[in-house]
PDB file of N, CA and C in Angstrom:
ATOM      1  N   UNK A   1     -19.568   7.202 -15.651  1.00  0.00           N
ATOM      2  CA  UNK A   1     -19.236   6.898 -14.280  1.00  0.00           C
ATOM      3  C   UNK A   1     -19.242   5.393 -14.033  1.00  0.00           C
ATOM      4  N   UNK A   2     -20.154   4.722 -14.951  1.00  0.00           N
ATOM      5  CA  UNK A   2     -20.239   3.089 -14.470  1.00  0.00           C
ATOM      6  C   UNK A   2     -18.786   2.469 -15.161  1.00  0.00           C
ATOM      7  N   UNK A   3     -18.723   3.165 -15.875  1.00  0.00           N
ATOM      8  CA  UNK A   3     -16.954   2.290 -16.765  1.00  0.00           C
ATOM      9  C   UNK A   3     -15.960   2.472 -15.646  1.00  0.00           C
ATOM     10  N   UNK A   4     -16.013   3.723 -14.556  1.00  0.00           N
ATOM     11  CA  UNK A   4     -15.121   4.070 -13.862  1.00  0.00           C
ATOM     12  C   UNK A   4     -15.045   3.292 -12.802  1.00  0.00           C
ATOM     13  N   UNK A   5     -16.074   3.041 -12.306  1.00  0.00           N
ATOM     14  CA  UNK A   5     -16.426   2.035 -11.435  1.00  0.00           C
ATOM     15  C   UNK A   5     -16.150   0.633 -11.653  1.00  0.00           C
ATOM     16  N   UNK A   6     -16.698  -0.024 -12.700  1.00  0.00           N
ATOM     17  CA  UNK A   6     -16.316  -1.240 -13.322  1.00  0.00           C
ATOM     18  C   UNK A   6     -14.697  -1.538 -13.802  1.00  0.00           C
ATOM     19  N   UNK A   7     -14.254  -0.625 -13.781  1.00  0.00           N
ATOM     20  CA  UNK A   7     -12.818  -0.521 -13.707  1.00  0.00           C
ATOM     21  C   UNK A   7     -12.232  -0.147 -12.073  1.00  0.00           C
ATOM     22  N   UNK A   8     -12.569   0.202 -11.792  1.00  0.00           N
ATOM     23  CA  UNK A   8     -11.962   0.293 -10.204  1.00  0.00           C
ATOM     24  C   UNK A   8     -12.230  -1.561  -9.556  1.00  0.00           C
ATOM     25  N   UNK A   9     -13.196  -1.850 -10.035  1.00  0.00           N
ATOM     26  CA  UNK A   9     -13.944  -3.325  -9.168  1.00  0.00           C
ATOM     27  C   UNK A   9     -12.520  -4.082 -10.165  1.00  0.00           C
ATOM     28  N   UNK A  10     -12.829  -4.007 -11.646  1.00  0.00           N
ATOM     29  CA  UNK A  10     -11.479  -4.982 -12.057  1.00  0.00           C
ATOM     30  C   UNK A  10      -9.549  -5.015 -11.543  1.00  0.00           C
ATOM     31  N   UNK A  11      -9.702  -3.882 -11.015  1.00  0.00           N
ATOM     32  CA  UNK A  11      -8.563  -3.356 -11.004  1.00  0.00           C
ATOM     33  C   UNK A  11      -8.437  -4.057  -9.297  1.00  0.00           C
ATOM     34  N   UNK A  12      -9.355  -4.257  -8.179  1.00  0.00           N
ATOM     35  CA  UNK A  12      -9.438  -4.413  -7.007  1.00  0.00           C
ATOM     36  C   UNK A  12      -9.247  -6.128  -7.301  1.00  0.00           C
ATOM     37  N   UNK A  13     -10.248  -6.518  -8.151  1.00  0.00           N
ATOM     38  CA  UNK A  13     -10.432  -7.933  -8.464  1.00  0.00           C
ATOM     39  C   UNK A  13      -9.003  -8.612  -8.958  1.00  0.00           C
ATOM     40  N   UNK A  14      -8.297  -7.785  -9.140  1.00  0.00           N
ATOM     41  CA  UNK A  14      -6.204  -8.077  -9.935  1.00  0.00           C
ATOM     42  C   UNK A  14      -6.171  -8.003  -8.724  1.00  0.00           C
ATOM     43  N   UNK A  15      -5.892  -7.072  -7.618  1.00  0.00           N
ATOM     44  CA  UNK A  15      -4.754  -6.911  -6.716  1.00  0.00           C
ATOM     45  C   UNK A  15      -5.233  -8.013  -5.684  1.00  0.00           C
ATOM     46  N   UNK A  16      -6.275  -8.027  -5.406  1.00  0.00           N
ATOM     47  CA  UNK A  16      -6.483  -8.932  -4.718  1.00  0.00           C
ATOM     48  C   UNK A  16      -6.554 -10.863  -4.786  1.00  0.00           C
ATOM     49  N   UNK A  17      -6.588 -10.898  -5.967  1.00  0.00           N
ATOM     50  CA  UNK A  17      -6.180 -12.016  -6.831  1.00  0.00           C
ATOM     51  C   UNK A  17      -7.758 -12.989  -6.252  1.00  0.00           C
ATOM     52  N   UNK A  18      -8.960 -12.086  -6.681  1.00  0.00           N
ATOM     53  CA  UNK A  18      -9.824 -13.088  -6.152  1.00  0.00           C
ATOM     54  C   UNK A  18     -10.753 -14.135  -6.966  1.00  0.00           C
ATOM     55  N   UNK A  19     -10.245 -14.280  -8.380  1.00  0.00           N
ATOM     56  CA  UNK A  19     -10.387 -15.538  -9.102  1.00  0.00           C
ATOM     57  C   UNK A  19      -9.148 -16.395  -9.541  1.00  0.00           C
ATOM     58  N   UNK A  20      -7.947 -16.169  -9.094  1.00  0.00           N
ATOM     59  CA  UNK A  20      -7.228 -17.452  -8.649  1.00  0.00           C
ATOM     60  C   UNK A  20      -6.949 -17.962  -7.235  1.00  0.00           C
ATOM     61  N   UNK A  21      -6.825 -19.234  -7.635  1.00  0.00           N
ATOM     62  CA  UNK A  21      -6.435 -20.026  -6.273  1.00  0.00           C
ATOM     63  C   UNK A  21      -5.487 -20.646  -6.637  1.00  0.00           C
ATOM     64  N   UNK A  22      -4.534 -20.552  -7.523  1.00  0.00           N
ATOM     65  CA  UNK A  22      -3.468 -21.368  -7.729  1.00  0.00           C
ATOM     66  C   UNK A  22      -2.211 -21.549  -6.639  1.00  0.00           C
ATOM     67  N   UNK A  23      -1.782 -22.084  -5.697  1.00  0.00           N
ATOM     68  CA  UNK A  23      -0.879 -21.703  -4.807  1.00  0.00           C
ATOM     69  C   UNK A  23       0.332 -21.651  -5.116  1.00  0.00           C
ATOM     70  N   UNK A  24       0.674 -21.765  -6.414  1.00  0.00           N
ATOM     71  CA  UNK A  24       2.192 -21.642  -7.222  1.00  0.00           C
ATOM     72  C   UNK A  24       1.932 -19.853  -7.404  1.00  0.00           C
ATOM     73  N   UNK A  25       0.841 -19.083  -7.244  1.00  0.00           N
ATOM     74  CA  UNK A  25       1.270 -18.247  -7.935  1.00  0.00           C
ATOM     75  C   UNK A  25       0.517 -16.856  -6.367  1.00  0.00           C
ATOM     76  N   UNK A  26      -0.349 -17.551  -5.634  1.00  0.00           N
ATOM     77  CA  UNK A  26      -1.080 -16.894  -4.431  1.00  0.00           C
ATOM     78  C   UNK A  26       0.446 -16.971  -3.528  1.00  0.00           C
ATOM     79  N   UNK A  27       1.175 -17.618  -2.896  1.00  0.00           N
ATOM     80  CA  UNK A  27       1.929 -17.862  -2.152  1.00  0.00           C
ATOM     81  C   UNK A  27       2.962 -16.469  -2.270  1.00  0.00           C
ATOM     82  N   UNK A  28       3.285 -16.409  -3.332  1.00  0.00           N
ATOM     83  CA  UNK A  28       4.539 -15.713  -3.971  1.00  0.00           C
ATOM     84  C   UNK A  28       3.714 -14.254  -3.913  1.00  0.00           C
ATOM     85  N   UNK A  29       2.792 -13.740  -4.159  1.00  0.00           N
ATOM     86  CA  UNK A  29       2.268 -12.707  -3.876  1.00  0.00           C
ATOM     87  C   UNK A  29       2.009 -12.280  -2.867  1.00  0.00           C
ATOM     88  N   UNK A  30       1.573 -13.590  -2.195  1.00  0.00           N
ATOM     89  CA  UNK A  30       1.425 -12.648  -0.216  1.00  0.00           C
ATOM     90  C   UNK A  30       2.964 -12.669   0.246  1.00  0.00           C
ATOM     91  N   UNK A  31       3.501 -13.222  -0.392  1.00  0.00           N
ATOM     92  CA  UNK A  31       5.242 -12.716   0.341  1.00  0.00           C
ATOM     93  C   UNK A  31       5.631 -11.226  -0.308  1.00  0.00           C
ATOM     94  N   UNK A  32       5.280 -10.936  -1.438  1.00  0.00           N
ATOM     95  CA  UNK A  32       5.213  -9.748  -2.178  1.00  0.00           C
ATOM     96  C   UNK A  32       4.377  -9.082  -1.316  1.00  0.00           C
ATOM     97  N   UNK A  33       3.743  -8.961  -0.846  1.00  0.00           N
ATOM     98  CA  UNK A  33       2.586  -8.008  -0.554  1.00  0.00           C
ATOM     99  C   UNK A  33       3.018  -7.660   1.280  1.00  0.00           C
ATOM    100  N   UNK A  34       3.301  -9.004   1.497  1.00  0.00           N
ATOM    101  CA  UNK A  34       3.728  -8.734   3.344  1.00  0.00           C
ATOM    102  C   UNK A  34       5.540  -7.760   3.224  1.00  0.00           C
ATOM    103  N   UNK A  35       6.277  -7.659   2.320  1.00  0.00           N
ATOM    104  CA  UNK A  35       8.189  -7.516   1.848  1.00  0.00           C
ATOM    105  C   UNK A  35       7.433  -5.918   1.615  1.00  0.00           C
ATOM    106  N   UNK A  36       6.350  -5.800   0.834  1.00  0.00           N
ATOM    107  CA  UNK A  36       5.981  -4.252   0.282  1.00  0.00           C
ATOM    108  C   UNK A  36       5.461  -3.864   1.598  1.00  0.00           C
ATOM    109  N   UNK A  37       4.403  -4.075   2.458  1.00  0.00           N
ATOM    110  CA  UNK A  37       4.174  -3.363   3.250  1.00  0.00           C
ATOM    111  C   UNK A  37       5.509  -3.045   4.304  1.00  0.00           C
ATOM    112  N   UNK A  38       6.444  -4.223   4.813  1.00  0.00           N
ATOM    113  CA  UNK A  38       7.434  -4.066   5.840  1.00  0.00           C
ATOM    114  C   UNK A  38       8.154  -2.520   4.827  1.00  0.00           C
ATOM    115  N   UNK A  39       8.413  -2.727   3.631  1.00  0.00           N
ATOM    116  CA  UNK A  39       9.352  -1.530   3.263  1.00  0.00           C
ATOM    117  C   UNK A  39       8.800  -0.408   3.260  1.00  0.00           C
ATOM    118  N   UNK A  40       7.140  -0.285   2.893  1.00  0.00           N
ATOM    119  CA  UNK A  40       6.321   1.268   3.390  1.00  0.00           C
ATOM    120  C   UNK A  40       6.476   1.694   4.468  1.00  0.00           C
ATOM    121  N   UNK A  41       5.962   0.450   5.910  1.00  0.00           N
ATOM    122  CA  UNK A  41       6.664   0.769   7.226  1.00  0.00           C
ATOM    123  C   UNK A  41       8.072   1.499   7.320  1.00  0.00           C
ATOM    124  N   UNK A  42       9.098   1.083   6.766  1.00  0.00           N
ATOM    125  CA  UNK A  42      10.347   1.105   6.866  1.00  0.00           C
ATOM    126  C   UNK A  42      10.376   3.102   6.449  1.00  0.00           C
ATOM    127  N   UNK A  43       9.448   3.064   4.849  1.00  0.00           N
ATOM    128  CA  UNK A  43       9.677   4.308   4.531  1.00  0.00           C
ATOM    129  C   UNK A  43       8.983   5.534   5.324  1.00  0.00           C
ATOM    130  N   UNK A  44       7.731   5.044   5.990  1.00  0.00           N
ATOM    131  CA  UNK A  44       6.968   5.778   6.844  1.00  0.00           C
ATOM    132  C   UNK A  44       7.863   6.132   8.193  1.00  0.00           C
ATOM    133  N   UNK A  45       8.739   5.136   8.991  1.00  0.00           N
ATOM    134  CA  UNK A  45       9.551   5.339   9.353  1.00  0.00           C
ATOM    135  C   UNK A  45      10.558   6.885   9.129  1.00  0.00           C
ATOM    136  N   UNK A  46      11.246   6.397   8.111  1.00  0.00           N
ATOM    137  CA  UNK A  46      11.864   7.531   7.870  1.00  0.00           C
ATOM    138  C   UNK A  46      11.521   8.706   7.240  1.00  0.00           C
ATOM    139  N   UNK A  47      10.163   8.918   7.222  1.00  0.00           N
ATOM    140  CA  UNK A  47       9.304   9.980   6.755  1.00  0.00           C
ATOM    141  C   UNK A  47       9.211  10.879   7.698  1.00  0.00           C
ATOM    142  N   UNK A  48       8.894  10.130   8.962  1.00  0.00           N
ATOM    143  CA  UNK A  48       8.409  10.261  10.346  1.00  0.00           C
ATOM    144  C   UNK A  48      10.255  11.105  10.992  1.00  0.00           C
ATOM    145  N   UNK A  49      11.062  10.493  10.957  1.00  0.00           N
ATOM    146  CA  UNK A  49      12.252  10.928  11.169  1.00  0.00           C
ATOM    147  C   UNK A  49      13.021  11.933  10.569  1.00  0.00           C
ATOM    148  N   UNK A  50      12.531  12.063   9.352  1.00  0.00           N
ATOM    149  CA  UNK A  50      13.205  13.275   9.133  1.00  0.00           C
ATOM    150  C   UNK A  50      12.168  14.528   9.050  1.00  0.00           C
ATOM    151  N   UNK A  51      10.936  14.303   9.537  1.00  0.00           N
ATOM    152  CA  UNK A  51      10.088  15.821   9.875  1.00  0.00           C
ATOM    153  C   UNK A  51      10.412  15.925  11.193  1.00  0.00           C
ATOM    154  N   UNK A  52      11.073  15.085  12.134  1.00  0.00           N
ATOM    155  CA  UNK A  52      11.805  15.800  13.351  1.00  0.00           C
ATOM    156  C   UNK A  52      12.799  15.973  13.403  1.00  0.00           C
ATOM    157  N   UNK A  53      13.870  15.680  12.621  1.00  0.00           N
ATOM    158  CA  UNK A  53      14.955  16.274  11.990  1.00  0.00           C
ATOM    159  C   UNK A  53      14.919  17.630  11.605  1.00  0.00           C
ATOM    160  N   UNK A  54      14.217  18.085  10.562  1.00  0.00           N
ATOM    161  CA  UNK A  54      13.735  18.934  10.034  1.00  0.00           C
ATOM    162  C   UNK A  54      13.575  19.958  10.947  1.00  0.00           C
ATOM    163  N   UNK A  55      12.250  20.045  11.525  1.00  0.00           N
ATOM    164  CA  UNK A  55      12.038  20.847  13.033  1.00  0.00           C
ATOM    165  C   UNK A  55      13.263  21.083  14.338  1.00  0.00           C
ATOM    166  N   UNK A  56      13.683  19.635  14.121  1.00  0.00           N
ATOM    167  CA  UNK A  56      15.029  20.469  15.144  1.00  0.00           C
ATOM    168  C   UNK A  56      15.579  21.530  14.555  1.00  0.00           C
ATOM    169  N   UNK A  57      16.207  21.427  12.850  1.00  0.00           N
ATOM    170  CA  UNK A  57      17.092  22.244  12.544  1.00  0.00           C
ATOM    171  C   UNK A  57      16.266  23.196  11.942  1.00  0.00           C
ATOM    172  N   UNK A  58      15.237  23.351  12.132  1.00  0.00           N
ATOM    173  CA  UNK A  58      14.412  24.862  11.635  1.00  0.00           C
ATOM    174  C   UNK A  58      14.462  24.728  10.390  1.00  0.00           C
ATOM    175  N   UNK A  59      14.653  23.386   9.634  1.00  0.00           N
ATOM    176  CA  UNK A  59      14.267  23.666   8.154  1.00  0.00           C
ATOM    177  C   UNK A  59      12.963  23.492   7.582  1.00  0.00           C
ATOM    178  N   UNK A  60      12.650  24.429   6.455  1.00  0.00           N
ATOM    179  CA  UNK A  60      11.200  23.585   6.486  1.00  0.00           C
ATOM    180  C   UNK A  60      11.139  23.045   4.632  1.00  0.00           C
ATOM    181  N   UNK A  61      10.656  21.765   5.110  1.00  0.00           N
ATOM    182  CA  UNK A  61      10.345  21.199   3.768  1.00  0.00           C
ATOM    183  C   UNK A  61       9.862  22.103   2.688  1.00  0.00           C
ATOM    184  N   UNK A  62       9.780  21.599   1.578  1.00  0.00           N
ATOM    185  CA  UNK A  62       9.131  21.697   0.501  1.00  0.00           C
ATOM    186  C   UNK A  62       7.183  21.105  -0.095  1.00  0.00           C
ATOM    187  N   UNK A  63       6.826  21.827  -0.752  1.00  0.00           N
ATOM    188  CA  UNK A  63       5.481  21.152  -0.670  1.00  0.00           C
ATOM    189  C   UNK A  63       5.530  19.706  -1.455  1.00  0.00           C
ATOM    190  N   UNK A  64       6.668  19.169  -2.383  1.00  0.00           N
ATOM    191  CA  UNK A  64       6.893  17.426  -2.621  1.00  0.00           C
ATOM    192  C   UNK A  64       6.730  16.930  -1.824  1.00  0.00           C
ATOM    193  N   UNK A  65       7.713  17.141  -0.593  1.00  0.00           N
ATOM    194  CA  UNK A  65       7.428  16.262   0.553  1.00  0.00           C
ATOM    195  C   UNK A  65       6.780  15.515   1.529  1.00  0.00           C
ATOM    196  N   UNK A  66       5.480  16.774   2.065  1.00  0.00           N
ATOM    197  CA  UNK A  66       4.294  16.736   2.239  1.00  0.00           C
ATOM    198  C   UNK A  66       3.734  15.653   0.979  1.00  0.00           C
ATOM    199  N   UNK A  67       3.346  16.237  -0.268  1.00  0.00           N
ATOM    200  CA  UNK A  67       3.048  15.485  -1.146  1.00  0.00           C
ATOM    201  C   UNK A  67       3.624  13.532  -1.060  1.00  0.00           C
ATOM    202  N   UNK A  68       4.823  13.679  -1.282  1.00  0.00           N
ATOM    203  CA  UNK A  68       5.019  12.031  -0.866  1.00  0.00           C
ATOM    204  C   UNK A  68       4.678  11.514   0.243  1.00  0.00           C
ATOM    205  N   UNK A  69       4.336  12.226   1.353  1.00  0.00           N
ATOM    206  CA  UNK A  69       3.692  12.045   2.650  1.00  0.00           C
ATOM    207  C   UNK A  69       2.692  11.199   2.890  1.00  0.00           C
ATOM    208  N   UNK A  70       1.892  11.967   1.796  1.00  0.00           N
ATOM    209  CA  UNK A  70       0.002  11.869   1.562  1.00  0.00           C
ATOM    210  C   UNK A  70      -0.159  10.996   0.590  1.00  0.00           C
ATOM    211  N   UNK A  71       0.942  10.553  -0.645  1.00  0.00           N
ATOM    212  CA  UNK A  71       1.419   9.207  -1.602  1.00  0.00           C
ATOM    213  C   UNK A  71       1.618   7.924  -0.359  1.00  0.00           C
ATOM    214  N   UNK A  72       2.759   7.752   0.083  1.00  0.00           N
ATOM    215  CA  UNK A  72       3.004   7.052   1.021  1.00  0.00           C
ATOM    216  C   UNK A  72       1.607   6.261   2.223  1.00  0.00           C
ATOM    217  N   UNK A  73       0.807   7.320   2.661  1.00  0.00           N
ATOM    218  CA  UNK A  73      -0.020   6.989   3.324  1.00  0.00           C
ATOM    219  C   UNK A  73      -1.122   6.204   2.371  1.00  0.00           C
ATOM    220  N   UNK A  74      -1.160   6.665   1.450  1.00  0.00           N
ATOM    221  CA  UNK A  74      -2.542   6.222   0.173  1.00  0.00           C
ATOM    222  C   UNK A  74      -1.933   4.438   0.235  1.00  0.00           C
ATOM    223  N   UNK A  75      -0.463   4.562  -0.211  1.00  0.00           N
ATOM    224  CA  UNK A  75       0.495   3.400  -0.281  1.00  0.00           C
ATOM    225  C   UNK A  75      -0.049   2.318   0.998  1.00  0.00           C
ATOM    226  N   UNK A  76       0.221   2.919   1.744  1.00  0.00           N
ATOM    227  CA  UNK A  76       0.007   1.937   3.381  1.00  0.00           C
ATOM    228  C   UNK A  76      -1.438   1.398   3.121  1.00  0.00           C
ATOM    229  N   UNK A  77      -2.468   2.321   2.954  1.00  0.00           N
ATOM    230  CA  UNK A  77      -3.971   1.983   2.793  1.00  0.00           C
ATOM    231  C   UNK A  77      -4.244   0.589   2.084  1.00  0.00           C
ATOM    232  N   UNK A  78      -3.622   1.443   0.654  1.00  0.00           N
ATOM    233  CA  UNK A  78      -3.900   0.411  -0.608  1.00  0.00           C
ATOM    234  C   UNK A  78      -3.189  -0.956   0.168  1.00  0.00           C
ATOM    235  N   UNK A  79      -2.015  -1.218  -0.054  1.00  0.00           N
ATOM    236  CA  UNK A  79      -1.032  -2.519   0.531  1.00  0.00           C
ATOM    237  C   UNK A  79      -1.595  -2.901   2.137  1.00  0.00           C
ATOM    238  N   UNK A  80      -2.109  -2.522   2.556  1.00  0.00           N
ATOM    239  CA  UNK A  80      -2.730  -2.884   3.808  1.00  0.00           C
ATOM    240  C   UNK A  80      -4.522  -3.126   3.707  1.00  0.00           C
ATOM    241  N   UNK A  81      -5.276  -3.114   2.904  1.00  0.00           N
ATOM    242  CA  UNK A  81      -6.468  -3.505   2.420  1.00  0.00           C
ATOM    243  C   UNK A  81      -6.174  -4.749   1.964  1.00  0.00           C
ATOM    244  N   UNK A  82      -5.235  -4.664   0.837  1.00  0.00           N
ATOM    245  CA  UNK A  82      -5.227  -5.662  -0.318  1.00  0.00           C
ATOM    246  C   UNK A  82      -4.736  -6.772   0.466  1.00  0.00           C
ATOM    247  N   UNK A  83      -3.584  -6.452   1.347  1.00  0.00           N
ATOM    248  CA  UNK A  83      -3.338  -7.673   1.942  1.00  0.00           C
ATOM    249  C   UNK A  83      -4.134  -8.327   3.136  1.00  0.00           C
ATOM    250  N   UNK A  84      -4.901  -7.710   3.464  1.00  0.00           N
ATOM    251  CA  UNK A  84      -5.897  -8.325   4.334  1.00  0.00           C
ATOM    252  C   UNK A  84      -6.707  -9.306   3.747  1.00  0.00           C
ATOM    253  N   UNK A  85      -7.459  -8.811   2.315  1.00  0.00           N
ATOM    254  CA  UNK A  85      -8.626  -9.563   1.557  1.00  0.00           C
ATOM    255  C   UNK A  85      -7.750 -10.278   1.421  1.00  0.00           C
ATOM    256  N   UNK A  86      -6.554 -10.472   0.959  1.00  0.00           N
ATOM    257  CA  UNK A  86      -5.663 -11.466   0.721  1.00  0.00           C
ATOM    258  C   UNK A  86      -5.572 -12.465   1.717  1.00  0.00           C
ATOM    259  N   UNK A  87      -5.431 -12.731   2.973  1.00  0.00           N
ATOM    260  CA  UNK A  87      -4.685 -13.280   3.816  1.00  0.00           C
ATOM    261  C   UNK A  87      -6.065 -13.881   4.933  1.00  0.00           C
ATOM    262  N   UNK A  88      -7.150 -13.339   4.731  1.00  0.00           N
ATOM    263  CA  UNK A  88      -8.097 -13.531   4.964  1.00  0.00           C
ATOM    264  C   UNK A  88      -9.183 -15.056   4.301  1.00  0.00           C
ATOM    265  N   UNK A  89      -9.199 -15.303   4.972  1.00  0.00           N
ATOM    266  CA  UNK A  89     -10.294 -16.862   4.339  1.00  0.00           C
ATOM    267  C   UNK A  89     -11.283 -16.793   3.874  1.00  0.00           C
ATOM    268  N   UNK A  90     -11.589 -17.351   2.640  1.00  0.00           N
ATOM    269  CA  UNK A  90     -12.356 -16.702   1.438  1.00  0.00           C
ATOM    270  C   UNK A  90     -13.952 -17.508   1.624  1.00  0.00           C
ATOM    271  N   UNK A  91     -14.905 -16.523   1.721  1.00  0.00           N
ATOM    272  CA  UNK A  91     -16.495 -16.993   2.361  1.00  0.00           C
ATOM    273  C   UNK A  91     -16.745 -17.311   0.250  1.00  0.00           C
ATOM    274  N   UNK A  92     -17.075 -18.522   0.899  1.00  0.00           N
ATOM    275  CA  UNK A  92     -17.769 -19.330  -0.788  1.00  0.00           C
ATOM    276  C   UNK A  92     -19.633 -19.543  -0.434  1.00  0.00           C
TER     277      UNK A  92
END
């Protein structure tokens, strides 16, 4: 369980990029990171639009769908954490 853990902390410690400070390479990632969340929005959007689509025309999804639903939202979490620690001013 501690490898799993110690791997989750390294894996948090990448996305969040919290032992560089290089601004050739921090800059270009929070534009990456702000372009990824606008397009999750974008896809949550139309996630959101076609389950009332759907319901108008009495169709009913499939259980994928739902499934990318509950992907998508994990998506928003993750990209909306990371970019906070990101964008946030770093306590030394």
């Amino acid at each position: 369980m501690r490898k799993i853990s110690k791997l989750a902390d390294l894996c948090w410690e990448g996305l969040t990029l919290q032992h560089v400070s290089d601004k050739e390479v921090v800059i270009p990632y929070q534009l990456f990171l702000i372009l990824t969340f606008i397009f999750e929005l974008f896809l949550s959007f139309l996630f959101i639009f076609s389950f009332f689509i759907f319901k108008s025309f009495g169709y009913k999804p499939n259980f994928q769908y739902y499934i990318s639903g509950g992907i998508l939202i994990l998506m928003l979490i993750m990209t909306g954490s990371a970019g906070t620690v990101l964008l946030l001013p770093k306590k030394q």
